[in-house]
PDB file of N, CA and C in Angstrom:
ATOM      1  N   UNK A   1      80.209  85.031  76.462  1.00  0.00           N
ATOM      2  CA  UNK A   1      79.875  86.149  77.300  1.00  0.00           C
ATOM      3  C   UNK A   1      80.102  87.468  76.561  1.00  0.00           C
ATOM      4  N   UNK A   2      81.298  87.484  75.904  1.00  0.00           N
ATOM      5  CA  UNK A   2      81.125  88.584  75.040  1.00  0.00           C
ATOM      6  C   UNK A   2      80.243  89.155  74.054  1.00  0.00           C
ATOM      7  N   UNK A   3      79.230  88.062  73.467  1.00  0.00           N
ATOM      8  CA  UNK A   3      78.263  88.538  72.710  1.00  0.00           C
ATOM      9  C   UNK A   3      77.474  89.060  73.756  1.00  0.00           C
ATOM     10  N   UNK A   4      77.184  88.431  74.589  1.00  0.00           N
ATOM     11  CA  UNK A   4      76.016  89.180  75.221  1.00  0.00           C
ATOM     12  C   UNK A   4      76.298  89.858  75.896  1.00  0.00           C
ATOM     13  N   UNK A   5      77.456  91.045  76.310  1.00  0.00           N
ATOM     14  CA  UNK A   5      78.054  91.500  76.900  1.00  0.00           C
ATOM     15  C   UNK A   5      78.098  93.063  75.568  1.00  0.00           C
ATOM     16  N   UNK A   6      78.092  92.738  74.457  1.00  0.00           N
ATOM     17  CA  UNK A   6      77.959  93.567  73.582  1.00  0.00           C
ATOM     18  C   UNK A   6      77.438  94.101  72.049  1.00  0.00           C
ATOM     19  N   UNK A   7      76.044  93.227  72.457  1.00  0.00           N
ATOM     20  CA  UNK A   7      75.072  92.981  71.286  1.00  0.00           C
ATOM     21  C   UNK A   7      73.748  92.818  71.654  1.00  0.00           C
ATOM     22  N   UNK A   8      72.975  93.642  70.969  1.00  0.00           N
ATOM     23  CA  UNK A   8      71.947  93.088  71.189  1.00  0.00           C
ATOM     24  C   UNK A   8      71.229  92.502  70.870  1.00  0.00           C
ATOM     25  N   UNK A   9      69.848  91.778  70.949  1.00  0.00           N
ATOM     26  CA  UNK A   9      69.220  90.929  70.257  1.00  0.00           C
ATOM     27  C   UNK A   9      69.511  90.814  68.635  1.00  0.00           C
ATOM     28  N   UNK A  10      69.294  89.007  68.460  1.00  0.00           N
ATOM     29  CA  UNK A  10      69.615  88.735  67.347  1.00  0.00           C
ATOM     30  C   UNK A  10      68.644  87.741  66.671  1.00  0.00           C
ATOM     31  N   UNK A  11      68.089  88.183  65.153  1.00  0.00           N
ATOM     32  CA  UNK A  11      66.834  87.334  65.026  1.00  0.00           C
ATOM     33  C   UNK A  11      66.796  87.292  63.477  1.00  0.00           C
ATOM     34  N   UNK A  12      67.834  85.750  62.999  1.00  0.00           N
ATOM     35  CA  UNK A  12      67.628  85.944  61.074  1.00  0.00           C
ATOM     36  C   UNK A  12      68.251  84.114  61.243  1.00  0.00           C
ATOM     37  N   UNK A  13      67.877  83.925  59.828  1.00  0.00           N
ATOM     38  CA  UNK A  13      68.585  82.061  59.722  1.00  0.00           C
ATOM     39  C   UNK A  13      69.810  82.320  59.246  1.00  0.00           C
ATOM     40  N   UNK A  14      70.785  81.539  59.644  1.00  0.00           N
ATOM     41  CA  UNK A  14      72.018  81.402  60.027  1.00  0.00           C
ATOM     42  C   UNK A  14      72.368  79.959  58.676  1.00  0.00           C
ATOM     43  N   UNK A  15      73.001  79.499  57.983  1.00  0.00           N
ATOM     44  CA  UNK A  15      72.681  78.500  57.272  1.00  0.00           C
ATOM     45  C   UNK A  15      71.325  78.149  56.939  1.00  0.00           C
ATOM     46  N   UNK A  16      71.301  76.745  57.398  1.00  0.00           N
ATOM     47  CA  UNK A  16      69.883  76.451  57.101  1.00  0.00           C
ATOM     48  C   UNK A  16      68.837  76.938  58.528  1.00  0.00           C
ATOM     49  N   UNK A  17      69.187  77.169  59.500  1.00  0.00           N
ATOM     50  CA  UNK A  17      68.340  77.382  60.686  1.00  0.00           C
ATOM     51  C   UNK A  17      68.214  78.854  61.151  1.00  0.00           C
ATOM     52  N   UNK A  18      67.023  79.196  61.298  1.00  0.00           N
ATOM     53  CA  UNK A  18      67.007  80.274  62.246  1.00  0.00           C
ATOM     54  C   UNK A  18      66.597  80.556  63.551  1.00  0.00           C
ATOM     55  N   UNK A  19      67.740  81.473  63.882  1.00  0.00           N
ATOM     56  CA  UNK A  19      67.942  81.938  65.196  1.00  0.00           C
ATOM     57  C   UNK A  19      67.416  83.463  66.003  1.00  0.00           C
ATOM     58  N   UNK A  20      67.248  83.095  66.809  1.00  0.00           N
ATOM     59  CA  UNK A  20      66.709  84.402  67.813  1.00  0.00           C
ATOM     60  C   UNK A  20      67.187  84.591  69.076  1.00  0.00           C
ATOM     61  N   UNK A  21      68.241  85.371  69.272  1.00  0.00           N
ATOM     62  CA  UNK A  21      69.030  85.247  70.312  1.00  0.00           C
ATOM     63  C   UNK A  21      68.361  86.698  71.338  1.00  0.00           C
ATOM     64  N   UNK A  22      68.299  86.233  71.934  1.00  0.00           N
ATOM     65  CA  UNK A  22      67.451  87.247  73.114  1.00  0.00           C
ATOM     66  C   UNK A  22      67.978  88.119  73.624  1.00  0.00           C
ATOM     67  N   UNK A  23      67.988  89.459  73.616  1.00  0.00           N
ATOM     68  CA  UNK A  23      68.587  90.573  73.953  1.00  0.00           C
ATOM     69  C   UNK A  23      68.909  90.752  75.322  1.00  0.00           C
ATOM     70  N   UNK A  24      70.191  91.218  75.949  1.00  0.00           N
ATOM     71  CA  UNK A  24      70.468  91.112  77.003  1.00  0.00           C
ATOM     72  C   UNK A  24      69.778  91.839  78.254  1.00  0.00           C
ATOM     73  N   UNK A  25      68.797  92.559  77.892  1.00  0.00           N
ATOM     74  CA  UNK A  25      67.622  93.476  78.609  1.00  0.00           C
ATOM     75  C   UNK A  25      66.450  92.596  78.559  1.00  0.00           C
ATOM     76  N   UNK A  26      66.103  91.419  78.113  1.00  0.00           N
ATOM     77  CA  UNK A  26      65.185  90.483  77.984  1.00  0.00           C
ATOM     78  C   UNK A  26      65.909  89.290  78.485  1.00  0.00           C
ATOM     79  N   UNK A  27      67.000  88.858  78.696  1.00  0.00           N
ATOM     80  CA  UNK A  27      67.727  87.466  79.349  1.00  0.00           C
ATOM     81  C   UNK A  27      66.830  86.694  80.556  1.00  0.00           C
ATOM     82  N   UNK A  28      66.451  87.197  81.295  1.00  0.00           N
ATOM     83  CA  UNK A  28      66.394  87.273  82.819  1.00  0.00           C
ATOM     84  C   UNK A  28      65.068  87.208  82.864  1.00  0.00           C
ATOM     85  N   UNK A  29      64.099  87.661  82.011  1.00  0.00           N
ATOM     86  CA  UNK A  29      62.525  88.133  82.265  1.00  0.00           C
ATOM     87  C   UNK A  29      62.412  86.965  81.216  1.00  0.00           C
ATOM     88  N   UNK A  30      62.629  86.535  80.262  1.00  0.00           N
ATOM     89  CA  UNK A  30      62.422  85.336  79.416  1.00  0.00           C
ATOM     90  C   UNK A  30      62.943  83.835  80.245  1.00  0.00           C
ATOM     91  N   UNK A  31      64.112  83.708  80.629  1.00  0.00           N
ATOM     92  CA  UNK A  31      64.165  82.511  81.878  1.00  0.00           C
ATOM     93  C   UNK A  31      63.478  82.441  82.873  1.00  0.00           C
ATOM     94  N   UNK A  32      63.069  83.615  83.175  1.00  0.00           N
ATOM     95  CA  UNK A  32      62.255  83.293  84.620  1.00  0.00           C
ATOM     96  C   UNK A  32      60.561  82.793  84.005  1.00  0.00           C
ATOM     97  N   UNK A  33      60.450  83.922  82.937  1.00  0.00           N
ATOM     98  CA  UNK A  33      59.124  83.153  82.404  1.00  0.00           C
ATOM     99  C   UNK A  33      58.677  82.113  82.033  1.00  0.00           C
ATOM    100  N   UNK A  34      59.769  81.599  81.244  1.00  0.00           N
ATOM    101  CA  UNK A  34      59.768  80.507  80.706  1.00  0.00           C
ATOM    102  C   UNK A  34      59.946  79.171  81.883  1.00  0.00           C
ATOM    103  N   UNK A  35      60.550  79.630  83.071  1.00  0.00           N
ATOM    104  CA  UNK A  35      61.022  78.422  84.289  1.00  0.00           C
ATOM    105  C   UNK A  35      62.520  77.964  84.031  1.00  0.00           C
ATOM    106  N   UNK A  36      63.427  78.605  83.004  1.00  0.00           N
ATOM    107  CA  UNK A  36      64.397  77.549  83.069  1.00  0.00           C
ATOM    108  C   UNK A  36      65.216  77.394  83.731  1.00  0.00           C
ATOM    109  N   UNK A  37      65.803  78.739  84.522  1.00  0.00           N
ATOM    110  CA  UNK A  37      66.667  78.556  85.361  1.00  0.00           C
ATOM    111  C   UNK A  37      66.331  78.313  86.584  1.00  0.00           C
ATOM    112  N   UNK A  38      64.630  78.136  86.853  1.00  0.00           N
ATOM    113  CA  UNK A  38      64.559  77.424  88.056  1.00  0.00           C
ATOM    114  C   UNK A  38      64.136  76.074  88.004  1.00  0.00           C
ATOM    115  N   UNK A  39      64.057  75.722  86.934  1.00  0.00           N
ATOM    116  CA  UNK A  39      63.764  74.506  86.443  1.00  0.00           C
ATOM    117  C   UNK A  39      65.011  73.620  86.285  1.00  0.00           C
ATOM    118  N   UNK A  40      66.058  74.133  85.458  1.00  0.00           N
ATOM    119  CA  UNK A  40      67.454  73.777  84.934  1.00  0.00           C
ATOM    120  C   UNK A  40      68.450  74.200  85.490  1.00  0.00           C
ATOM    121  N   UNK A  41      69.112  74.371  86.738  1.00  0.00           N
ATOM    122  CA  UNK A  41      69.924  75.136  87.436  1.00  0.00           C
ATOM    123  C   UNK A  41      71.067  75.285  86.909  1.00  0.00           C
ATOM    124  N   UNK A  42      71.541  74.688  86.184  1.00  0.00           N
ATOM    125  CA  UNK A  42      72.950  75.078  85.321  1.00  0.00           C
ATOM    126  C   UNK A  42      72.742  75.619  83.535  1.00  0.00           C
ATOM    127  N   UNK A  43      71.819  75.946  83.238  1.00  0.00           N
ATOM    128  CA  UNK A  43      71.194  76.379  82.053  1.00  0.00           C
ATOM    129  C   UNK A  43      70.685  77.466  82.027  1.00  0.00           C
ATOM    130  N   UNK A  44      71.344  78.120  81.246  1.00  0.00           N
ATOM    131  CA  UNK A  44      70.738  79.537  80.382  1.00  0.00           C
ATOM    132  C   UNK A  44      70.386  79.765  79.573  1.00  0.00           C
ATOM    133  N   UNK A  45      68.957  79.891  79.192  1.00  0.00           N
ATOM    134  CA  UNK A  45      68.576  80.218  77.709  1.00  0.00           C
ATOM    135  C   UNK A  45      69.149  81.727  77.209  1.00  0.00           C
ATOM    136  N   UNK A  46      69.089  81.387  75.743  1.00  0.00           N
ATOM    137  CA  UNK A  46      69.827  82.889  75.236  1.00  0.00           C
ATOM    138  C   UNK A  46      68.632  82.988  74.071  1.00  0.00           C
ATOM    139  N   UNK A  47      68.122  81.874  74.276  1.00  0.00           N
ATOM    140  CA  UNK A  47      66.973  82.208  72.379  1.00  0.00           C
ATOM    141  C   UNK A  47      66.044  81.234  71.856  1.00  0.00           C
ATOM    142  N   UNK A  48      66.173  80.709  71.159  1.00  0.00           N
ATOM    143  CA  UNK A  48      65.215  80.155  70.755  1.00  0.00           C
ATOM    144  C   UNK A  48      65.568  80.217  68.829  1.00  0.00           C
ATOM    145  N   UNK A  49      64.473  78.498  68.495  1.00  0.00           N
ATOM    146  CA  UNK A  49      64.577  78.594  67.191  1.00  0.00           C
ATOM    147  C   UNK A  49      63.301  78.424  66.616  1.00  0.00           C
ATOM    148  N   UNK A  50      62.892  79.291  66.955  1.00  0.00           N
ATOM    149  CA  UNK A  50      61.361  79.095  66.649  1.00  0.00           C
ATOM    150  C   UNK A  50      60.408  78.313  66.284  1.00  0.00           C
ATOM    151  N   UNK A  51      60.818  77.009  66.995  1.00  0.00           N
ATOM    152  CA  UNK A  51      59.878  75.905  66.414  1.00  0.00           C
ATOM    153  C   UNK A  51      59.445  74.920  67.714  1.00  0.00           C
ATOM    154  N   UNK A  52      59.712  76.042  69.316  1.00  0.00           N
ATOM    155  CA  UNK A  52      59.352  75.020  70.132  1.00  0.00           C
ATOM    156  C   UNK A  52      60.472  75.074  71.121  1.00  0.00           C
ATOM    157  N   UNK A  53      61.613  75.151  71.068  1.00  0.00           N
ATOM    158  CA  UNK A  53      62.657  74.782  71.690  1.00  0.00           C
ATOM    159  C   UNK A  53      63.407  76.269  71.650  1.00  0.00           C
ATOM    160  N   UNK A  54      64.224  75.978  72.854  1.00  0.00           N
ATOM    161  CA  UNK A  54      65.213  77.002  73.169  1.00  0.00           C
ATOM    162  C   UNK A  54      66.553  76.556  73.027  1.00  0.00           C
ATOM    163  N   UNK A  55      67.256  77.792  72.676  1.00  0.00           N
ATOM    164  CA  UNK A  55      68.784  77.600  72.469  1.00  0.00           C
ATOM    165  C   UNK A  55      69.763  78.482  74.048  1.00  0.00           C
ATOM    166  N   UNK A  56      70.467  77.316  74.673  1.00  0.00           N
ATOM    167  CA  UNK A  56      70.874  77.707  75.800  1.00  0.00           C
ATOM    168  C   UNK A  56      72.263  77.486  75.963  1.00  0.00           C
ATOM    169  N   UNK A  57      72.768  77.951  76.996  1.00  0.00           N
ATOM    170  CA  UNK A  57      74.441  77.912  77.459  1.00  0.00           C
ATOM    171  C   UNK A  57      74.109  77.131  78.349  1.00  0.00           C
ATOM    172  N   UNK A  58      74.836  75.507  78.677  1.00  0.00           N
ATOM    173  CA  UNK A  58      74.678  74.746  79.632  1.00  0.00           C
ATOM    174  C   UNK A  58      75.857  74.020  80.574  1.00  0.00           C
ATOM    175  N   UNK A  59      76.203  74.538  82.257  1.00  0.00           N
ATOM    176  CA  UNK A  59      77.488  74.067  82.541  1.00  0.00           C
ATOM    177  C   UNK A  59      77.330  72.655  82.737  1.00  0.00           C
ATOM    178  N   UNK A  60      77.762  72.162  82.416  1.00  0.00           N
ATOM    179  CA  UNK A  60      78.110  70.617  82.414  1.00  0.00           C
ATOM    180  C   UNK A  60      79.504  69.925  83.642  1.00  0.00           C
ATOM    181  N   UNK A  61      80.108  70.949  83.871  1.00  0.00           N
ATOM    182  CA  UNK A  61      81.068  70.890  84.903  1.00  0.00           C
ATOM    183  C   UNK A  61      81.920  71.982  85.305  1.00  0.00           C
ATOM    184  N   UNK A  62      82.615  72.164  85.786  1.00  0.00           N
ATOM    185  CA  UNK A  62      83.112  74.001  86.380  1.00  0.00           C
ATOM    186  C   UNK A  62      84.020  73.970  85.406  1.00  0.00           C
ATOM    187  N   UNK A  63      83.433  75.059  85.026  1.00  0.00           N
ATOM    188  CA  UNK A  63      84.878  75.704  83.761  1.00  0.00           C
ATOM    189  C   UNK A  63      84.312  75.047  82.546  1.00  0.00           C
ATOM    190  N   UNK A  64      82.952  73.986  82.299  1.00  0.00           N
ATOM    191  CA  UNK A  64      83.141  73.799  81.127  1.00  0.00           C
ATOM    192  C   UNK A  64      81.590  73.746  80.626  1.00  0.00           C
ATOM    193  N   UNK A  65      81.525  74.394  79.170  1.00  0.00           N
ATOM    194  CA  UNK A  65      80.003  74.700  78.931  1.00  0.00           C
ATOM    195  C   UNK A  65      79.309  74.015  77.635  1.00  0.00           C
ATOM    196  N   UNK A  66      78.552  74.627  77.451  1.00  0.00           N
ATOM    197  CA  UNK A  66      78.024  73.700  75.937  1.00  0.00           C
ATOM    198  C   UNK A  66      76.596  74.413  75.404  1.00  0.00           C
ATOM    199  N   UNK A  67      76.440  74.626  74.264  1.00  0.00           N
ATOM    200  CA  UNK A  67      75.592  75.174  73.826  1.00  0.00           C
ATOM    201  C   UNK A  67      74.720  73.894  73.400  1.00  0.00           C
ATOM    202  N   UNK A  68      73.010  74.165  74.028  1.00  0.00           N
ATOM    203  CA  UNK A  68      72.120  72.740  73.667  1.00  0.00           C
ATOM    204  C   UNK A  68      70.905  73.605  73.052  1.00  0.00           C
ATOM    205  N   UNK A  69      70.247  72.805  72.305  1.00  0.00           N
ATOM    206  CA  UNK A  69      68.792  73.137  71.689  1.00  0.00           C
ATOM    207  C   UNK A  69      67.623  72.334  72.867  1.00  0.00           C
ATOM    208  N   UNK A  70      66.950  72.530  73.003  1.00  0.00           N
ATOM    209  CA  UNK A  70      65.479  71.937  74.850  1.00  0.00           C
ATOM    210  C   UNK A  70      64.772  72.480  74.235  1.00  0.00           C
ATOM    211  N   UNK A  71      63.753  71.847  74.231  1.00  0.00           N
ATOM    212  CA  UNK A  71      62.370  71.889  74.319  1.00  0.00           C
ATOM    213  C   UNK A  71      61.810  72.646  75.251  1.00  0.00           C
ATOM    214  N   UNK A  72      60.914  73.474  75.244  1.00  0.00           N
ATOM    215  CA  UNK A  72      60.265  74.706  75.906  1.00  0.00           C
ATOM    216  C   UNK A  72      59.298  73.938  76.772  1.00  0.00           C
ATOM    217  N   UNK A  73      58.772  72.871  76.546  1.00  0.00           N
ATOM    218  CA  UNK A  73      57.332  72.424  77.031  1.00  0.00           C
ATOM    219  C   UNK A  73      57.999  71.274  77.922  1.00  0.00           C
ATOM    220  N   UNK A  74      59.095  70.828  77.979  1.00  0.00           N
ATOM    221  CA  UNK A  74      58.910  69.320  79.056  1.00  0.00           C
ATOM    222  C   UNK A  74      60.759  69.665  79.200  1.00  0.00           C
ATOM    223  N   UNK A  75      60.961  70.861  80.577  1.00  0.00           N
ATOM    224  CA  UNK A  75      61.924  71.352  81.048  1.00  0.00           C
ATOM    225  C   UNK A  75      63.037  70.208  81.533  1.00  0.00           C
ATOM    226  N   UNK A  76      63.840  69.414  80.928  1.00  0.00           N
ATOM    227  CA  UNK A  76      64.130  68.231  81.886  1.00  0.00           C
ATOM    228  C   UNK A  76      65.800  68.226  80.872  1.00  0.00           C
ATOM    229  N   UNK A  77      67.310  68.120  81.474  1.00  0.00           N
ATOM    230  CA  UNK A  77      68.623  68.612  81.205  1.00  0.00           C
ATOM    231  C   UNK A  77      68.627  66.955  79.538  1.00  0.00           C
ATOM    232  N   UNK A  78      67.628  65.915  80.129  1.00  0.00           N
ATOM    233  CA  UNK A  78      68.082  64.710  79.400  1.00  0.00           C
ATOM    234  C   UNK A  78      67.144  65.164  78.042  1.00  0.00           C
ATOM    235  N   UNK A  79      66.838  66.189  77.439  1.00  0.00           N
ATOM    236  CA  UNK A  79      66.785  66.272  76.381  1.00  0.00           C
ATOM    237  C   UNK A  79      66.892  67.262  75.535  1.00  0.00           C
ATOM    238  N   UNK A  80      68.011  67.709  76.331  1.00  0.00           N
ATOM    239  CA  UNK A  80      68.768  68.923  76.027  1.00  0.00           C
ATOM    240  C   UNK A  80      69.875  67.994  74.312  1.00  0.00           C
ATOM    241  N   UNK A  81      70.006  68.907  73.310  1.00  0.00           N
ATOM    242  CA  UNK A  81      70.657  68.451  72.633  1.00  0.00           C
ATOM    243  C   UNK A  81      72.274  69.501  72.299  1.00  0.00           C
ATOM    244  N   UNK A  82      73.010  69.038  72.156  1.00  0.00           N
ATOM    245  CA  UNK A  82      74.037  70.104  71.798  1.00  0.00           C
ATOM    246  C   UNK A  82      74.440  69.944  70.284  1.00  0.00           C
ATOM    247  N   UNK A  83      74.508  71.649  70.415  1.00  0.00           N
ATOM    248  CA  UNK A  83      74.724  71.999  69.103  1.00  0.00           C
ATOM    249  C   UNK A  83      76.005  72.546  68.825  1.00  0.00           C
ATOM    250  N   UNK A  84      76.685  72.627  70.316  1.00  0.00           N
ATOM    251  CA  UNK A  84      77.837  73.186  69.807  1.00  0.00           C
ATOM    252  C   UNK A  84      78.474  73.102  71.474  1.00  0.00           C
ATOM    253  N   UNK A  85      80.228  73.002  70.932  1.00  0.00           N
ATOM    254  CA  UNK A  85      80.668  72.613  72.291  1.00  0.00           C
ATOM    255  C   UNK A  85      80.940  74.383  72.863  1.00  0.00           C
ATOM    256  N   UNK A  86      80.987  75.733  73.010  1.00  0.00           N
ATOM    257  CA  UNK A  86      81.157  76.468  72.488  1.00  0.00           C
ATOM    258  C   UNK A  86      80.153  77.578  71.813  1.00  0.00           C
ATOM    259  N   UNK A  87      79.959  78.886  72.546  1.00  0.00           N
ATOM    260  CA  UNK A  87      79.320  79.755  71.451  1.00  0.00           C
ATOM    261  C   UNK A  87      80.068  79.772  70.284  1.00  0.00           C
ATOM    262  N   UNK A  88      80.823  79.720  70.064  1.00  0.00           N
ATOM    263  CA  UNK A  88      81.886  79.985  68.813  1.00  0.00           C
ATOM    264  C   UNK A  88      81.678  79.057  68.141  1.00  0.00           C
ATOM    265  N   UNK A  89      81.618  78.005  68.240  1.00  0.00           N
ATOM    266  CA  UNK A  89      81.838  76.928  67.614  1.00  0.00           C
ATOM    267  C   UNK A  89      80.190  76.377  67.167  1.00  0.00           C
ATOM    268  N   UNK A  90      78.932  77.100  68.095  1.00  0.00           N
ATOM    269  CA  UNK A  90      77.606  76.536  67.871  1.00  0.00           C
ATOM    270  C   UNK A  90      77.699  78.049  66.429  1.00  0.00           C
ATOM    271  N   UNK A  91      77.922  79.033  66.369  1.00  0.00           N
ATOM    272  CA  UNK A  91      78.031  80.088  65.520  1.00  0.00           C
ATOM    273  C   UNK A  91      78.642  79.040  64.235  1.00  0.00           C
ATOM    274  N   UNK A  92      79.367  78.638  64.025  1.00  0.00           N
ATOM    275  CA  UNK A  92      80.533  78.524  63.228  1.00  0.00           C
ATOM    276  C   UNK A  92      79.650  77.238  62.653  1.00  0.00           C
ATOM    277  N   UNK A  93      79.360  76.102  63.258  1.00  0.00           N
ATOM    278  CA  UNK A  93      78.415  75.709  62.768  1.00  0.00           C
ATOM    279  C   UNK A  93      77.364  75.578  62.088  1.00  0.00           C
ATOM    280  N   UNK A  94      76.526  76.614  62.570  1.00  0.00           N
ATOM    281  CA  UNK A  94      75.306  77.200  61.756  1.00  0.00           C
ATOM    282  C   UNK A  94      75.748  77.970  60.792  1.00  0.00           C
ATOM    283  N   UNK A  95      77.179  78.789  60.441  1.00  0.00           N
ATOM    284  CA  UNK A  95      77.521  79.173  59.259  1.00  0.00           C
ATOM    285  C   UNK A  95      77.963  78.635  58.094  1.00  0.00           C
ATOM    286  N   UNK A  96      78.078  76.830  58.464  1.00  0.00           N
ATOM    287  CA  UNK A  96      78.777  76.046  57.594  1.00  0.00           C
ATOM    288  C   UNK A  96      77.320  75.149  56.674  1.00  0.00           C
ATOM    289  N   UNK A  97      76.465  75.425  57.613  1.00  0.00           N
ATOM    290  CA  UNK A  97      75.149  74.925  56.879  1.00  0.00           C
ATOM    291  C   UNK A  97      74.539  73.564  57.656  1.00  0.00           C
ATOM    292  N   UNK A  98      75.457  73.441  59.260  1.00  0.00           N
ATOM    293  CA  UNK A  98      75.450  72.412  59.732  1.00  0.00           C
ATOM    294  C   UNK A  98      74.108  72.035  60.167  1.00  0.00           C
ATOM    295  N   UNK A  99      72.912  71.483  60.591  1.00  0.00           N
ATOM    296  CA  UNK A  99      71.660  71.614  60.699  1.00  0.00           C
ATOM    297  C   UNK A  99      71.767  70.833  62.408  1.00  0.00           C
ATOM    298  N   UNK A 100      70.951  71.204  63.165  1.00  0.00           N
ATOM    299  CA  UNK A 100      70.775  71.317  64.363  1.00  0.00           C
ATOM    300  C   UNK A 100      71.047  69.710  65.047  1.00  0.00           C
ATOM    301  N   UNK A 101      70.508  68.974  64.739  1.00  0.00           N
ATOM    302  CA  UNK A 101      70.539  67.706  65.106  1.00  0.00           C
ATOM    303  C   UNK A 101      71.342  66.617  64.042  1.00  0.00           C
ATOM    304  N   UNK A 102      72.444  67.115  63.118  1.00  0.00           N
ATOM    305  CA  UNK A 102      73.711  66.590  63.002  1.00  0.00           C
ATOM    306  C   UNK A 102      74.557  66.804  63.466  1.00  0.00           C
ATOM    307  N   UNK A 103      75.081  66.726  64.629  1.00  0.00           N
ATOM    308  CA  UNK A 103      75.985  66.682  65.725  1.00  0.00           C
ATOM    309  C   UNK A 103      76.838  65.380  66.247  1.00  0.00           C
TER     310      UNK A 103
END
């Protein structure tokens, strides 16, 4: 919450992947466009990796979250992948050179 609480959009490759994290004046008008949060009720997209899929904050149970990579075109939580348990830790990841779907 703090990044997006005090940053704005973010758009360069991170290790091997690049990222585009959606500016917090665009959050809201990009989920609704896209369907996800009425599609995905516990999912927030924050971005995207430009190849199809979005990068989202997903609650999985109260108090506990998870950063997943979804597919833009077939909205559905079972093919949501996680990339990180954690913004911090999906960051920290992509700085180590970790690649999206070694998890």
């Amino acid at each position: 919450m703090f990044y997006i609480q005090n940053y704005l959009g973010f758009e360069e490759t991170i290790g091997r992947e690049y990222v585009r994290l959606w500016d917090i004046n665009e959050l809201m008008e990009k989920n609704k466009g896209y369907c996800i949060t009425e599609t995905l009720t516990n999912t927030l997209g924050i971005g995207t990796n430009g190849g199809g899929e979005f990068i989202a904050i997903e609650q999985f149970e109260i108090d506990n979250y998870r950063v997943v990579l979804s597919p833009f075109i077939d909205l559905d939580k079972k093919y949501h992948i996680q990339i990180g348990s954690s913004f911090s830790d999906f960051l920290i990841r992509l700085d180590q050179g970790l690649e999206w779907f070694n998890y």
